[in-house]
C-alpha atoms as a PDB file:
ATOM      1  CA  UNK A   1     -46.956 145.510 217.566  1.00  0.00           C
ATOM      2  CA  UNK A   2     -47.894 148.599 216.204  1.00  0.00           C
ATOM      3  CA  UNK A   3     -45.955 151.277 214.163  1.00  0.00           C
ATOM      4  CA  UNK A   4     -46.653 154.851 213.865  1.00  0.00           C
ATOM      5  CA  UNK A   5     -46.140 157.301 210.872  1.00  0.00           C
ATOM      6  CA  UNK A   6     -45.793 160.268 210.911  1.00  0.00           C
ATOM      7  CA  UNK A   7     -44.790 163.350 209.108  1.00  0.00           C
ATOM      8  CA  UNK A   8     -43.420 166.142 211.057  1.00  0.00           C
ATOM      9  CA  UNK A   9     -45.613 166.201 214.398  1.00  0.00           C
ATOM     10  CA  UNK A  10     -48.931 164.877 211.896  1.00  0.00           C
ATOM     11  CA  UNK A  11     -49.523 161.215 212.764  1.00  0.00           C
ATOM     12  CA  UNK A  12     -50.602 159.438 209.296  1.00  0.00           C
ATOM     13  CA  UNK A  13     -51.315 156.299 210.092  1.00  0.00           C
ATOM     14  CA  UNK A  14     -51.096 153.217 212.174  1.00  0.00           C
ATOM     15  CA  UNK A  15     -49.341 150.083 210.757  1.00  0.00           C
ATOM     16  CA  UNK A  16     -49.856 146.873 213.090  1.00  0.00           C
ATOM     17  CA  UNK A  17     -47.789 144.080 212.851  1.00  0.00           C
ATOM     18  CA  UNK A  18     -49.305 140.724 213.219  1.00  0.00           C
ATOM     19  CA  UNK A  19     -46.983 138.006 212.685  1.00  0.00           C
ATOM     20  CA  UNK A  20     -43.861 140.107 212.082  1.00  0.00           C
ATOM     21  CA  UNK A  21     -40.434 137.921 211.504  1.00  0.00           C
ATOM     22  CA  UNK A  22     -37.824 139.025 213.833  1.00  0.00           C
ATOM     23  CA  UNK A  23     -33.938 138.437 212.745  1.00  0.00           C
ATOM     24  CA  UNK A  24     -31.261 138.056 215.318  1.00  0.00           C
ATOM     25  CA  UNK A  25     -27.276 139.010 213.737  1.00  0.00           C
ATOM     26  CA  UNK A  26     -24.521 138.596 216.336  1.00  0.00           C
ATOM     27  CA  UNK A  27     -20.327 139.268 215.060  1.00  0.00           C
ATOM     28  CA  UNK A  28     -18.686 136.808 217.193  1.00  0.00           C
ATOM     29  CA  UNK A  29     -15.854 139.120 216.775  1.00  0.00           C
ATOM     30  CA  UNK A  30     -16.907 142.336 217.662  1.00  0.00           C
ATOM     31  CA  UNK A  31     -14.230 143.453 220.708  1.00  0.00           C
ATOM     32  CA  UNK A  32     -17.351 144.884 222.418  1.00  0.00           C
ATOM     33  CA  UNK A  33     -18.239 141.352 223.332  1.00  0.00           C
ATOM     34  CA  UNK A  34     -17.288 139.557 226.604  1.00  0.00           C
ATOM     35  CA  UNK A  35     -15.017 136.813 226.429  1.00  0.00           C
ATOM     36  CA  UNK A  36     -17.876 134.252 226.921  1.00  0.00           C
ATOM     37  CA  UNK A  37     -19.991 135.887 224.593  1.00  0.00           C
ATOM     38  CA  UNK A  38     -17.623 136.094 220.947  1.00  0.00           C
ATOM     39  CA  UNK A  39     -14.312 134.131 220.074  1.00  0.00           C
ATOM     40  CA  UNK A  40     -11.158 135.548 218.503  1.00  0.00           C
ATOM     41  CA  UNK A  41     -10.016 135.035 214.555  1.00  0.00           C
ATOM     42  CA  UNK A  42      -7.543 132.104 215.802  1.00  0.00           C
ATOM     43  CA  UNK A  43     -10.484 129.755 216.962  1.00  0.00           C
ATOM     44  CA  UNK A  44     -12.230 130.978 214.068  1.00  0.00           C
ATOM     45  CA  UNK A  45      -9.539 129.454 211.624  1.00  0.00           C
ATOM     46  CA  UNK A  46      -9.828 126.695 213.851  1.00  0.00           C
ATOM     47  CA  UNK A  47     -13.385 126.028 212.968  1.00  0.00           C
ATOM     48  CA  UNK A  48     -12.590 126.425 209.180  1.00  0.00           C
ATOM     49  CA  UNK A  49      -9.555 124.134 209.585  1.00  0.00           C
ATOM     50  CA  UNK A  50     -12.094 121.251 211.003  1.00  0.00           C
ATOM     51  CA  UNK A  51     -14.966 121.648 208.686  1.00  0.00           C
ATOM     52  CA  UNK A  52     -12.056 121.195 205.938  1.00  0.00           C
ATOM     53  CA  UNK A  53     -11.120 118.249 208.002  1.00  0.00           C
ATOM     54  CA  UNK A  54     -14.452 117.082 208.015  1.00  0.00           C
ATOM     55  CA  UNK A  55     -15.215 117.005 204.303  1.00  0.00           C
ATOM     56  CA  UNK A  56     -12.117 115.401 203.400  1.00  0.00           C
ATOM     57  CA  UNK A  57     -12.892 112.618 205.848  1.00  0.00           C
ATOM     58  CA  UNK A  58     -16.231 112.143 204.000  1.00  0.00           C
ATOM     59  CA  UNK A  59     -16.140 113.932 200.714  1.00  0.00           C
ATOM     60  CA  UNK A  60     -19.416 112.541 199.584  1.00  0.00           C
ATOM     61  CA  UNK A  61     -21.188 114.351 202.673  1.00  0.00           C
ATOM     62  CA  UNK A  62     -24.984 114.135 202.246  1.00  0.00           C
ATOM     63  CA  UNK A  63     -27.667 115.572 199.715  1.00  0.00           C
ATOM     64  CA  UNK A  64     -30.481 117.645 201.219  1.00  0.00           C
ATOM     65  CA  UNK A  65     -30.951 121.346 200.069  1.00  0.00           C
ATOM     66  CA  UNK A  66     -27.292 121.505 198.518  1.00  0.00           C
ATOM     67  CA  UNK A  67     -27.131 121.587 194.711  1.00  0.00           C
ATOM     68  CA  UNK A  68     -25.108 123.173 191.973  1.00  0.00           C
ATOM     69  CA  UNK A  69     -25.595 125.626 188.767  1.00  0.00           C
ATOM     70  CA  UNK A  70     -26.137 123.585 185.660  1.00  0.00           C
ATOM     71  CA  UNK A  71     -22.889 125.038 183.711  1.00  0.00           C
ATOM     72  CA  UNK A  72     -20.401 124.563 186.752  1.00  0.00           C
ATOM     73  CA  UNK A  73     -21.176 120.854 188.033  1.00  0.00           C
ATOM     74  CA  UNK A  74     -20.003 121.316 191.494  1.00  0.00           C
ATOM     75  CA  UNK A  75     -22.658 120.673 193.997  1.00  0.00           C
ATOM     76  CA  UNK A  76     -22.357 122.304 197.901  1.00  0.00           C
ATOM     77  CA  UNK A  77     -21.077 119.762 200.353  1.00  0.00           C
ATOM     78  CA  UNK A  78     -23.030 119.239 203.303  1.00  0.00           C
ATOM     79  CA  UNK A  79     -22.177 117.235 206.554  1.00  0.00           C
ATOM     80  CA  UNK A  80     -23.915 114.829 208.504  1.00  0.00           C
ATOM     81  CA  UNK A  81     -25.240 116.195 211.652  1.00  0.00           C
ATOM     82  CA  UNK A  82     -23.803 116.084 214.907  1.00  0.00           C
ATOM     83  CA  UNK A  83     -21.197 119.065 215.101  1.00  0.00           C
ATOM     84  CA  UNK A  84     -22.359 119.807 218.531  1.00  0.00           C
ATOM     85  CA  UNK A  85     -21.046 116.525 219.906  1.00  0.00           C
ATOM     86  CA  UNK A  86     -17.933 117.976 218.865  1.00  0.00           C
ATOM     87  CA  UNK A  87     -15.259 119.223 221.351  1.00  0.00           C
ATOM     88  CA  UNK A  88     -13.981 121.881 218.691  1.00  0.00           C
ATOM     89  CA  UNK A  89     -17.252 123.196 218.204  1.00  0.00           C
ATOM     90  CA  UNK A  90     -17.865 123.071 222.316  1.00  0.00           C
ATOM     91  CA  UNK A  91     -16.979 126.928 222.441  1.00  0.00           C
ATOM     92  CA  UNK A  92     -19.070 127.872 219.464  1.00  0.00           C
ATOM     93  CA  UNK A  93     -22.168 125.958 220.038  1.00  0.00           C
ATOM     94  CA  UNK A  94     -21.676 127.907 223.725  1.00  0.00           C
ATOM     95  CA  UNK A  95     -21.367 131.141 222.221  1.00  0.00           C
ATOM     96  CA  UNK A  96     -24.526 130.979 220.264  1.00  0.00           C
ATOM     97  CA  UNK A  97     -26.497 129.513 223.394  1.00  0.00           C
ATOM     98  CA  UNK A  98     -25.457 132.619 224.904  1.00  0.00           C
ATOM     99  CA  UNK A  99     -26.098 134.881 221.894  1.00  0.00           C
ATOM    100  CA  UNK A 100     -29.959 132.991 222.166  1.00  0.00           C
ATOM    101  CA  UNK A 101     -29.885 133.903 225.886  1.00  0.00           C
ATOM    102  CA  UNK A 102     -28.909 137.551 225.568  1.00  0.00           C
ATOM    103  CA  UNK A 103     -31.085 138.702 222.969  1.00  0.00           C
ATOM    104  CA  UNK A 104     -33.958 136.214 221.862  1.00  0.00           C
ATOM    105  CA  UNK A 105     -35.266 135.126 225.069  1.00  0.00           C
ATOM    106  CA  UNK A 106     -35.134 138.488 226.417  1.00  0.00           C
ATOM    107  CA  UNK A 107     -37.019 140.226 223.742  1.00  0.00           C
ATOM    108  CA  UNK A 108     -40.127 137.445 223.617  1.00  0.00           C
ATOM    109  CA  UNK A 109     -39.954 138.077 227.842  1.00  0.00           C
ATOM    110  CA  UNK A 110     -38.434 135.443 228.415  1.00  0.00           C
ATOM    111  CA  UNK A 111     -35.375 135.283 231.494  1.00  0.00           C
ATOM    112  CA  UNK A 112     -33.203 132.925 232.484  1.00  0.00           C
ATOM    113  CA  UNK A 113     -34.523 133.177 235.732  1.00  0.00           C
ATOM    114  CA  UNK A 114     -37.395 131.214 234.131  1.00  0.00           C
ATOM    115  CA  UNK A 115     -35.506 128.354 233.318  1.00  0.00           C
ATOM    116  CA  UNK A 116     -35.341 128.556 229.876  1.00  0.00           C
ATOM    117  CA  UNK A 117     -32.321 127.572 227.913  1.00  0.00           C
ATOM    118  CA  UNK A 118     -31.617 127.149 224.431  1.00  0.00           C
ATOM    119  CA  UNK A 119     -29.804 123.781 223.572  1.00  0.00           C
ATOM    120  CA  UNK A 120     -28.814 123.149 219.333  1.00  0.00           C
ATOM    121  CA  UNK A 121     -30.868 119.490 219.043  1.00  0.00           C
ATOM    122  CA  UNK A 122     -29.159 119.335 215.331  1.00  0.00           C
ATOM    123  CA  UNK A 123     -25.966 120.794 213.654  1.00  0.00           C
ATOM    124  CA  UNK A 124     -24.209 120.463 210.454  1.00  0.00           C
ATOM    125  CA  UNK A 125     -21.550 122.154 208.299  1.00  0.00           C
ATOM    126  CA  UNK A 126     -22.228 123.654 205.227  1.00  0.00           C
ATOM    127  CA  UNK A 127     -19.417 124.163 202.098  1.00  0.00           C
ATOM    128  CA  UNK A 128     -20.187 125.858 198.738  1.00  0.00           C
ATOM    129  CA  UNK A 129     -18.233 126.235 196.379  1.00  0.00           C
ATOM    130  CA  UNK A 130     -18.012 128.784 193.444  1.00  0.00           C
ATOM    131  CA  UNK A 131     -21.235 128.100 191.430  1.00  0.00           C
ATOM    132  CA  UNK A 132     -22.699 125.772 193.838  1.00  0.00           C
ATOM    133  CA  UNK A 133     -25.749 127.124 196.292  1.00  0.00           C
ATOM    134  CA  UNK A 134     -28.890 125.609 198.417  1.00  0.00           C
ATOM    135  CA  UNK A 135     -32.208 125.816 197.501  1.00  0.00           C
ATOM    136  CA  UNK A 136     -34.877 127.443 199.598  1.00  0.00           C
ATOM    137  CA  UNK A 137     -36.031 124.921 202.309  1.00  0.00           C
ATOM    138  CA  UNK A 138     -37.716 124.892 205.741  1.00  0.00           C
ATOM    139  CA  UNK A 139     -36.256 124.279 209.123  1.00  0.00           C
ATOM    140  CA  UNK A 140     -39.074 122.133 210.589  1.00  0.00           C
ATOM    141  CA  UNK A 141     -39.456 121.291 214.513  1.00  0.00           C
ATOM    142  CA  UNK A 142     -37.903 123.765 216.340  1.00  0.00           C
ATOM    143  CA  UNK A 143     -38.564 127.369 216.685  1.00  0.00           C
ATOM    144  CA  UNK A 144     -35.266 129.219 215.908  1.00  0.00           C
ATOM    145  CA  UNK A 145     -32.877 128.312 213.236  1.00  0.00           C
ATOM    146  CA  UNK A 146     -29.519 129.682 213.125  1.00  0.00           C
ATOM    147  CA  UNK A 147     -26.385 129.926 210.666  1.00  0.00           C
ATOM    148  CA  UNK A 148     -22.968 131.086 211.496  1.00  0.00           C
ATOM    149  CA  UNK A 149     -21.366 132.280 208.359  1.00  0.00           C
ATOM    150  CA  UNK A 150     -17.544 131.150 209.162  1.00  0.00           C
ATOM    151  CA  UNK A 151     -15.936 132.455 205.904  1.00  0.00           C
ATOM    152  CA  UNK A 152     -17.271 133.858 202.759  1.00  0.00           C
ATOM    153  CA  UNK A 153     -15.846 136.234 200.615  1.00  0.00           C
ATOM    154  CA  UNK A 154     -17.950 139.535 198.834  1.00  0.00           C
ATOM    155  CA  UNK A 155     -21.615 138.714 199.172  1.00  0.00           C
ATOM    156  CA  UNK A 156     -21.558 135.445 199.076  1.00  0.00           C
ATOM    157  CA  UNK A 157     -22.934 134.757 202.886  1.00  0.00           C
ATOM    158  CA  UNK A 158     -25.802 137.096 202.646  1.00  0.00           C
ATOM    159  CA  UNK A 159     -28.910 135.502 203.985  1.00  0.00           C
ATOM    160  CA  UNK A 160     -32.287 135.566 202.177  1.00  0.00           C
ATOM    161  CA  UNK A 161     -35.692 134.544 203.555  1.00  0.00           C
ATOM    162  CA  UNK A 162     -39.186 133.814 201.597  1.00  0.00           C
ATOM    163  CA  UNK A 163     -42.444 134.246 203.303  1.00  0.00           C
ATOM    164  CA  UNK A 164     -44.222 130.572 203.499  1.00  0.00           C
ATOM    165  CA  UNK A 165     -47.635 132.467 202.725  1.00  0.00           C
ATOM    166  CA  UNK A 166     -47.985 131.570 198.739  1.00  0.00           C
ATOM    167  CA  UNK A 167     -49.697 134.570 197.626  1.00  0.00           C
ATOM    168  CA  UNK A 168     -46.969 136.996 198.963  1.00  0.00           C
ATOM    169  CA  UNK A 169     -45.339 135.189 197.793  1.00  0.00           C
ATOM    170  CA  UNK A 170     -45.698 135.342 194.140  1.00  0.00           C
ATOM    171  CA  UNK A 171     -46.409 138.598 193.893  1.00  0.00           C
ATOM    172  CA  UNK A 172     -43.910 139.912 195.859  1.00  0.00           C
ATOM    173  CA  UNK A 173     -41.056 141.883 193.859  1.00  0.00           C
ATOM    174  CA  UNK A 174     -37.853 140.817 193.617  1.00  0.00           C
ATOM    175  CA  UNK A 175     -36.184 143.893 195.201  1.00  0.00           C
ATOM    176  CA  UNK A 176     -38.205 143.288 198.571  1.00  0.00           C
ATOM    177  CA  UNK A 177     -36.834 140.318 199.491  1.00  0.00           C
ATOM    178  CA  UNK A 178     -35.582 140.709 202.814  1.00  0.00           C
ATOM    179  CA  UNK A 179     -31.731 139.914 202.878  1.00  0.00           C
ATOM    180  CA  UNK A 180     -29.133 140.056 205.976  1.00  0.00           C
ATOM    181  CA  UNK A 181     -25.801 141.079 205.243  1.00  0.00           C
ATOM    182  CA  UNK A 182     -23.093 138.521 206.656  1.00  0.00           C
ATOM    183  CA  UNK A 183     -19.600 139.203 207.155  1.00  0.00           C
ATOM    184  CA  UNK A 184     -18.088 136.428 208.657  1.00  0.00           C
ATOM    185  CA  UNK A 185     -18.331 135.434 211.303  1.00  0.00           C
ATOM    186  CA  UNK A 186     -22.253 136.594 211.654  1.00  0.00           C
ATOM    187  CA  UNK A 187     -23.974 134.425 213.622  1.00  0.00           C
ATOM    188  CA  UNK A 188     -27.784 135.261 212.328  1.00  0.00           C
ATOM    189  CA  UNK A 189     -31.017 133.868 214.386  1.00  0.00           C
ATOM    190  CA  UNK A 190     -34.102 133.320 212.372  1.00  0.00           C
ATOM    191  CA  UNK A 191     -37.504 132.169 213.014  1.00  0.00           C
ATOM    192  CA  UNK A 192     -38.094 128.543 211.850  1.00  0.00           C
ATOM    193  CA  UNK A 193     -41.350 128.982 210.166  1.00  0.00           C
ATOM    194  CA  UNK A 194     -39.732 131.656 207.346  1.00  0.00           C
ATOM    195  CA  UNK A 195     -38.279 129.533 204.209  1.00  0.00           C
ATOM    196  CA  UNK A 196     -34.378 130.203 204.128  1.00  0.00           C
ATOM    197  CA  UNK A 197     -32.934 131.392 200.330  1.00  0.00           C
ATOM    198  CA  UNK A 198     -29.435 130.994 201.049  1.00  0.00           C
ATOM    199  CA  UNK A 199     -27.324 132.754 198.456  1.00  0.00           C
ATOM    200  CA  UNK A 200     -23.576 131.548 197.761  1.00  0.00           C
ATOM    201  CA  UNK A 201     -22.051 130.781 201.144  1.00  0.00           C
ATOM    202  CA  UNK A 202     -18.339 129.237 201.417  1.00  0.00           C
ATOM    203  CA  UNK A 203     -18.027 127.928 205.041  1.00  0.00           C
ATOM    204  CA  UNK A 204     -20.928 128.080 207.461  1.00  0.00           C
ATOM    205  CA  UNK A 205     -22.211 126.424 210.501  1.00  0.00           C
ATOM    206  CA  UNK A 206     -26.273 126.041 210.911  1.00  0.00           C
ATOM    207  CA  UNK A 207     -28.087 124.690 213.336  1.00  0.00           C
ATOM    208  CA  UNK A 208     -31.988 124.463 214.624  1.00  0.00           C
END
């Protein structure tokens, strides 16, 4: 991929992409969107509703990238996997198959008439609490990763990526790290081999 600069009509230069990161950011409730394609705000509260369900079924949930600021002492609660098996989240998991259908396949030239589908092999539900946050950490074996950012308040479901080349980065400023803003619910697509900086996030489904 190559872009071109330019200032008025003067071409500057030539900058060529080679192993650009592409982001995918779908709001399942924009009206825009066909009914197969988003959901409405009561499903929504349906999916918070369950994944409140969920944790107080298992409260202990497991420990993976979930952990907590030092002065608060409250630690993210994370979910086992297997929310796809689950009838409530039938219509969401569909949703984002469809989201991966319209818009990533497409754009690596990919159809449908191919064959191709997308099909979540993991999911899991994700609860943070004030204070509490995940550490940066890889999706491994697959090729997209997604989160759906069900409810978060203010910032607090922005998504934040790292580069997994070391020299970038450590030397790369602060300011440039790239960062999605999510307002619930965002369903954001991201390429598996980038490391995922999640900042605060208070409901949210991922999957790979």
């Amino acid at each position: 991929m190559t872009v071109i600069v330019t200032e008025g009509d003067t071409e500057k230069m030539a900058v060529r992409l080679l192993f650009p990161t592409y982001i995918f950011s779908r709001n399942m409730l924009d009206p825009n969107l066909c009914e197969n394609q988003g959901y409405d705000l009561e499903y929504n509260q349906m999916l918070i509703d369950e994944i409140d369900a969920m944790r107080k079924r298992d409260p202990k949930g497991r420990s993976v990238s979930n952990a907590m600021a030092p002065a608060e002492h409250v630690a993210g609660w994370q979910s086992n996997d297997g929310c796809e098996s689950s009838p409530i989240f039938q219509k969401c998991m569909n949703r984002i198959s469809r989201f991966f259908a319209d818009e990533v396949l497409p754009f690596h030239g990919i159809h449908n008439s191919n064959g191709f589908r997308m099909r979540a092999g993991n999911s899991w539900a994700n609860i943070n609490e004030k204070g509490s946050w995940n550490r940066p950490h890889l999706h491994n074996g697959c090729w997209y990763s997604g989160v759906l950012y069900i409810k978060a308040d203010g910032d607090e479901g922005n998504f934040e990526a790292i580069d997994t080349v070391p020299i970038p980065n450590s030397t790369l400023p602060k300011v440039l790290i790239p960062k999605v803003t999510s307002s619930p619910p965002l369903d954001t697509l991201f390429n598996s081999k980038i490391v995922e900086k999640p900042t605060l996030e208070l409901c949210a489904l991922k999957y790979n």
